[in-house]
Protein backbone atom coordinates (compact mmCIF):
# COMPACT_ATOMS: atom_id res chain seq x y z
CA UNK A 1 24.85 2.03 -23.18
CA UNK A 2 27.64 0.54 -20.98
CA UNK A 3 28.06 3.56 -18.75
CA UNK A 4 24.34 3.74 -18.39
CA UNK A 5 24.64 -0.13 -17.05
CA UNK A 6 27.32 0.65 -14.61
CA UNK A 7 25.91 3.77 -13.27
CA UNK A 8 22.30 1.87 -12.71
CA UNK A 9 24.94 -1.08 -10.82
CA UNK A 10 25.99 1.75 -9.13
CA UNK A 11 23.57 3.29 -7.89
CA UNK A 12 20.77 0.78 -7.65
CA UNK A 13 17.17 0.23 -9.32
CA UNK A 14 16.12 2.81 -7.15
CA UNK A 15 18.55 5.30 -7.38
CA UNK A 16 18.60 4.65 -10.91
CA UNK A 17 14.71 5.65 -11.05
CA UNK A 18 15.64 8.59 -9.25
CA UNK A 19 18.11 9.92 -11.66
CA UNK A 20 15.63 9.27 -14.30
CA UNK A 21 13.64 11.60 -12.10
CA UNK A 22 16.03 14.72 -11.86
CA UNK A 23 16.82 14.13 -15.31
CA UNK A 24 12.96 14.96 -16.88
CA UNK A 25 13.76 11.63 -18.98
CA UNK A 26 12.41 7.94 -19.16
CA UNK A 27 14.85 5.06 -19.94
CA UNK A 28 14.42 5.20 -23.72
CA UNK A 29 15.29 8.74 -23.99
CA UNK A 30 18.53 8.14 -22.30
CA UNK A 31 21.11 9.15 -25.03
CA UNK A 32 24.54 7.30 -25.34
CA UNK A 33 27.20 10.00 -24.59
CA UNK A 34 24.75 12.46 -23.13
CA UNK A 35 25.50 14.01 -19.68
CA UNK A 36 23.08 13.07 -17.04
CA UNK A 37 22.91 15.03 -13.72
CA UNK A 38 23.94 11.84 -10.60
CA UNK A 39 23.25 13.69 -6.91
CA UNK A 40 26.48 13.27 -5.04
CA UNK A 41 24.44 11.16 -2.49
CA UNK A 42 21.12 9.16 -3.31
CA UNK A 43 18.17 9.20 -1.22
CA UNK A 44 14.88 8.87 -0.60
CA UNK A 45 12.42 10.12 -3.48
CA UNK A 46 11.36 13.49 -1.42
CA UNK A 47 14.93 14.31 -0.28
CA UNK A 48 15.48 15.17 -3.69
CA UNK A 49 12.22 17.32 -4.21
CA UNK A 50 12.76 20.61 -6.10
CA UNK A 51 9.68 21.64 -4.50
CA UNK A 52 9.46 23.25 -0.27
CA UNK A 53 8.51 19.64 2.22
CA UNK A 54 6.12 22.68 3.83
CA UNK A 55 3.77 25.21 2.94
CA UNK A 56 1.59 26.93 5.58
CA UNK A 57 -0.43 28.70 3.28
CA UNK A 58 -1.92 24.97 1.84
CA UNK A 59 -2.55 23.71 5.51
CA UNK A 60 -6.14 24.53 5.21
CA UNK A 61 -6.21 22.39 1.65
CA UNK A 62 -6.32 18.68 2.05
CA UNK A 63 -5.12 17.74 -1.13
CA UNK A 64 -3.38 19.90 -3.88
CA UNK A 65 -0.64 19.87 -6.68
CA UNK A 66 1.54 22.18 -7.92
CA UNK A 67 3.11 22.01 -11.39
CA UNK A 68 6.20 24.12 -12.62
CA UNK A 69 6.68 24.38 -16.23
CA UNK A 70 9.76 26.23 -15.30
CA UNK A 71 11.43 23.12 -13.90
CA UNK A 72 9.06 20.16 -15.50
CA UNK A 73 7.83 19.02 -12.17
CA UNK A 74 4.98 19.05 -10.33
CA UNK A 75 4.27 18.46 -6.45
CA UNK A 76 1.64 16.80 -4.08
CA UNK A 77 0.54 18.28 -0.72
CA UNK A 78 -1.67 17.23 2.05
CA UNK A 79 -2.24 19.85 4.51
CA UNK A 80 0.56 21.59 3.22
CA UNK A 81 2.76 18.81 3.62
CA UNK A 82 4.81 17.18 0.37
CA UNK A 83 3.55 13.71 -0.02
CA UNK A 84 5.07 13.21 -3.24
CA UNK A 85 6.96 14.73 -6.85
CA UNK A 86 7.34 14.32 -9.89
CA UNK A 87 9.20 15.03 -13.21
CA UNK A 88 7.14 16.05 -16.25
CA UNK A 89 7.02 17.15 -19.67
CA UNK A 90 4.57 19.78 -20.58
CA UNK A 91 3.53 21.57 -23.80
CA UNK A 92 6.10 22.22 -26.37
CA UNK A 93 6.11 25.84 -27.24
CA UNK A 94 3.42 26.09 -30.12
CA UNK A 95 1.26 24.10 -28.09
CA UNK A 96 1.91 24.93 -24.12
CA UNK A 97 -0.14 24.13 -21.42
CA UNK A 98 -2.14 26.80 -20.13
CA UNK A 99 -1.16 28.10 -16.68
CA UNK A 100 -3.98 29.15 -13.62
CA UNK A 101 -6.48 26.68 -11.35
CA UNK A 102 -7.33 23.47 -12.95
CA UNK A 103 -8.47 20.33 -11.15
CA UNK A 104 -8.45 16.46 -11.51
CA UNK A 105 -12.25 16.44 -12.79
CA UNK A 106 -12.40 12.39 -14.50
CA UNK A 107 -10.04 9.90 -15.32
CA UNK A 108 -9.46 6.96 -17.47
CA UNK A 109 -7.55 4.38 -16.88
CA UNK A 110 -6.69 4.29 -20.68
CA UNK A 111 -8.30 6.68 -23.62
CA UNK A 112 -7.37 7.27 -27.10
CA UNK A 113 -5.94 11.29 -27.82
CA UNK A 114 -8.11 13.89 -29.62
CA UNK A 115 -4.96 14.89 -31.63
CA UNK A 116 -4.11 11.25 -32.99
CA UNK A 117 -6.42 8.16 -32.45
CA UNK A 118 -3.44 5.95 -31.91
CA UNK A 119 -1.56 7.11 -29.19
CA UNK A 120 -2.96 5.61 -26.01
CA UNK A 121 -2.77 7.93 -22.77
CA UNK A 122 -2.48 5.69 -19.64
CA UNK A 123 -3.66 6.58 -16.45
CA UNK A 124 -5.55 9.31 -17.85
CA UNK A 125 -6.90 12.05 -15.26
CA UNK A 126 -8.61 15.16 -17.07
CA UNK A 127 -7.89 19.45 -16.02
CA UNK A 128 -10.27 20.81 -19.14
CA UNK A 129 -13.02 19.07 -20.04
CA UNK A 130 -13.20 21.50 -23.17
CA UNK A 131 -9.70 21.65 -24.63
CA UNK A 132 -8.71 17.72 -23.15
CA UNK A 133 -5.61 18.80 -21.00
CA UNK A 134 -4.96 16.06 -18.74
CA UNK A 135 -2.16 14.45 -16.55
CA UNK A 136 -1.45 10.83 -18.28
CA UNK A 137 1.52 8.62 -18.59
CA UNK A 138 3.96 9.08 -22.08
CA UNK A 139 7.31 9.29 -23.28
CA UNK A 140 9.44 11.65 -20.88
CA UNK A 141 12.38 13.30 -23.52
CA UNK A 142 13.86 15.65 -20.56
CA UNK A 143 12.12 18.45 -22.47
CA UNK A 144 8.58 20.28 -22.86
CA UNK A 145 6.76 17.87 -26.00
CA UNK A 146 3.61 17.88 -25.30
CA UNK A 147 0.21 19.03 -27.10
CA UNK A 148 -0.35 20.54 -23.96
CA UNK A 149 -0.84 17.65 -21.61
CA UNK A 150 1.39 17.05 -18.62
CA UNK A 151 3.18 14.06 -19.50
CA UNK A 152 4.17 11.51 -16.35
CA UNK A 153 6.38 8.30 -15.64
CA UNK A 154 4.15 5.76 -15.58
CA UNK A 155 4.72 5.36 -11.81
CA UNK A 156 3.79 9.08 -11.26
CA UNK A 157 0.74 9.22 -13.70
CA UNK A 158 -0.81 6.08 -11.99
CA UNK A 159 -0.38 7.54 -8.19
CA UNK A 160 -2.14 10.80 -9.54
CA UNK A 161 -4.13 8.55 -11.21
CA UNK A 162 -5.62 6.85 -7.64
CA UNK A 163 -4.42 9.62 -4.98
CA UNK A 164 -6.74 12.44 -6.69
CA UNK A 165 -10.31 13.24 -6.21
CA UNK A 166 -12.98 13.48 -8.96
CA UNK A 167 -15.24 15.84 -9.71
CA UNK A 168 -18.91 15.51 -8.14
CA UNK A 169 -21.58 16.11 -10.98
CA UNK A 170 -25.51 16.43 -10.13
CA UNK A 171 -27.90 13.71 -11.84
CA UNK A 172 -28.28 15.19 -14.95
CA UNK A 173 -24.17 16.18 -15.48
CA UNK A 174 -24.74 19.50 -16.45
CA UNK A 175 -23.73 20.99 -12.99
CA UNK A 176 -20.48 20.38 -10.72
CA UNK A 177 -21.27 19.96 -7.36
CA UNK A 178 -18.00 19.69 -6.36
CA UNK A 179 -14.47 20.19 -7.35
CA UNK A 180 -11.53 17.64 -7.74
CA UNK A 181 -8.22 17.95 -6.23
CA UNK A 182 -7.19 21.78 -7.20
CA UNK A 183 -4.15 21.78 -9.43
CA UNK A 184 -1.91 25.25 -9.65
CA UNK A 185 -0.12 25.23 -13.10
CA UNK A 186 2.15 28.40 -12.96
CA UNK A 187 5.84 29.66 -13.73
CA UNK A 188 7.29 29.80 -17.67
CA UNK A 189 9.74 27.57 -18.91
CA UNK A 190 12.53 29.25 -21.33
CA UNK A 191 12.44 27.44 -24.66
CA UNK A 192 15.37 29.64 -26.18
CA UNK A 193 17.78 28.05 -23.01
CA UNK A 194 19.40 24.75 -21.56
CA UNK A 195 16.90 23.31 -19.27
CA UNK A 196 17.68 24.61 -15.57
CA UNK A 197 18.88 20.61 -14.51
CA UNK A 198 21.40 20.99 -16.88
CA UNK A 199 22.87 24.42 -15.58
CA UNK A 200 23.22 23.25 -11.94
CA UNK A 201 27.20 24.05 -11.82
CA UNK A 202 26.05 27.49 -13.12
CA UNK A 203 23.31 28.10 -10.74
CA UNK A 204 22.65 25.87 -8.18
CA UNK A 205 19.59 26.53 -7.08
CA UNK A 206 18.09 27.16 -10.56
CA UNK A 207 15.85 24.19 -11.13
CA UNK A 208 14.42 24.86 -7.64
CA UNK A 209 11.24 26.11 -6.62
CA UNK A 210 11.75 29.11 -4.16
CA UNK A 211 9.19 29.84 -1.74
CA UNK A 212 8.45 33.44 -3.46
CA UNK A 213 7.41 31.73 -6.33
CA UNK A 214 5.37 29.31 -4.55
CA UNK A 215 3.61 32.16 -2.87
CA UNK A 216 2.95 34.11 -6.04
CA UNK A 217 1.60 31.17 -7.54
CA UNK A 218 -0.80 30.13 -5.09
CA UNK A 219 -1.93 33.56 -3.64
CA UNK A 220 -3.76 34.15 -6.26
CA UNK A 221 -6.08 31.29 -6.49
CA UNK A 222 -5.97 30.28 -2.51
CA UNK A 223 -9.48 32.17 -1.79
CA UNK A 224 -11.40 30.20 -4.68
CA UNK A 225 -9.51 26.95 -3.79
CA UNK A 226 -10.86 27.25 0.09
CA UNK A 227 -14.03 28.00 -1.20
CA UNK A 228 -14.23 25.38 -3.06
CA UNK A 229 -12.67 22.71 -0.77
CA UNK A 230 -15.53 24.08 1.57
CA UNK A 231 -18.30 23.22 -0.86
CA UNK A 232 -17.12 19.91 -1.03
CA UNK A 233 -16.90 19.29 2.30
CA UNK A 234 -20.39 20.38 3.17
CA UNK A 235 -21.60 18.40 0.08
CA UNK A 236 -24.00 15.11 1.41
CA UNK A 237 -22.98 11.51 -0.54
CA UNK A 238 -24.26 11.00 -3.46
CA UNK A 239 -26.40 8.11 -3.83
């Protein structure tokens, strides 16, 4: 792990975290001898964003994320403006996570998983209430390894965790009232090839979000997400 050491000296804790970042991985997964990808110039956490800083169709939206299981990230906007990013690791390939509109509907701030009683999922926020796919904090291997969840540093999974809006359920929980924070889950990650971080001398641009695919992505689901950001802002406090 020596040249891990000296790059982290290098670069600082921060930087260090930020490498982490591009790299999809957490510190345990970081293999001795592996290549990691090291930006010829370290900054901020957004200057490195895969994802557009703007996006004037989502100035309407107050809050809503978009996640890429093309390039294992996800982003955070506020009136169409990038707030914050993050790497991820979503389903492996038997069991991917489902693309279309989800939203942040409850959370937990720690809950056992349906598929194995002991594995703890931190900083839990639930997308499906019926099939349990949720955004929580686990292992980050730099690849898709999930059962379908989206996987976050624990960092990430904890500001999701207290920047997202609940669902609003009437008295008797059988109706929602109001939405969460909409989530867009959309693109197709390629199983059979190197991840796109790890083909950057190759294409350059290839683990970055384009604007086209942004549009495609949230065309489609931008009427229902108005109207719904609508009915929650005409909905009166609950008691």
């Amino acid at each position: 792990m020596s040249s891990v050491i000296e790059l982290r000296s290098q670069v600082g804790e921060e930087g260090f975290d930020i490498v982490l970042k591009l790299n999809r991985v957490d510190l345990d997964h970081v293999r001795q001898g592996e290549a990691l990808l090291v930006p010829g110039r370290i900054g901020d956490l957004l200057s490195h964003s895969p994802f557009p800083k703007a996006i004037a169709a989502l100035e309407p939206i107050p809050k809503l994320i978009l996640v890429s299981r093309r390039i294992q990230a996800l982003a955070a906007y506020e009136a169409g403006r990038q707030v914050h990013w993050a790497p991820a690791s979503t389903g492996k390939k038997a069991t991917q996570t489902p693309a279309g509109l989800f939203h942040t509907n409850w959370k937990s701030r720690e809950r056992a998983s349906t598929v194995d009683e002991q594995w703890l999922l931190r900083w839990y926020f639930n997308l499906d209430n019926f099939d349990g796919v949720s955004f929580h904090q686990y292992a980050l291997p730099g690849y898709p390894a999930s059962h379908s969840c989206i996987r976050l540093l624990e960092p990430d999974a904890r500001w999701i965790y207290d920047w997202g809006d609940q669902w609003v359920l009437s008295k008797d929980r059988r109706q929602i009232l109001a939405h969460g924070t909409p989530v867009i889950i959309f693109g197709d990650y390629r199983y059979d090839r190197p991840a796109p971080w790890k083909k950057l001398l190759e294409d350059p641009q290839g683990a970055t979000v384009a604007q086209e695919e942004i549009d495609a992505a949230v065309d489609k689901h931008l009427a229902v997400v108005t109207q719904r950001v609508r009915a929650r802002e005409g909905l009166a406090p609950q008691p």
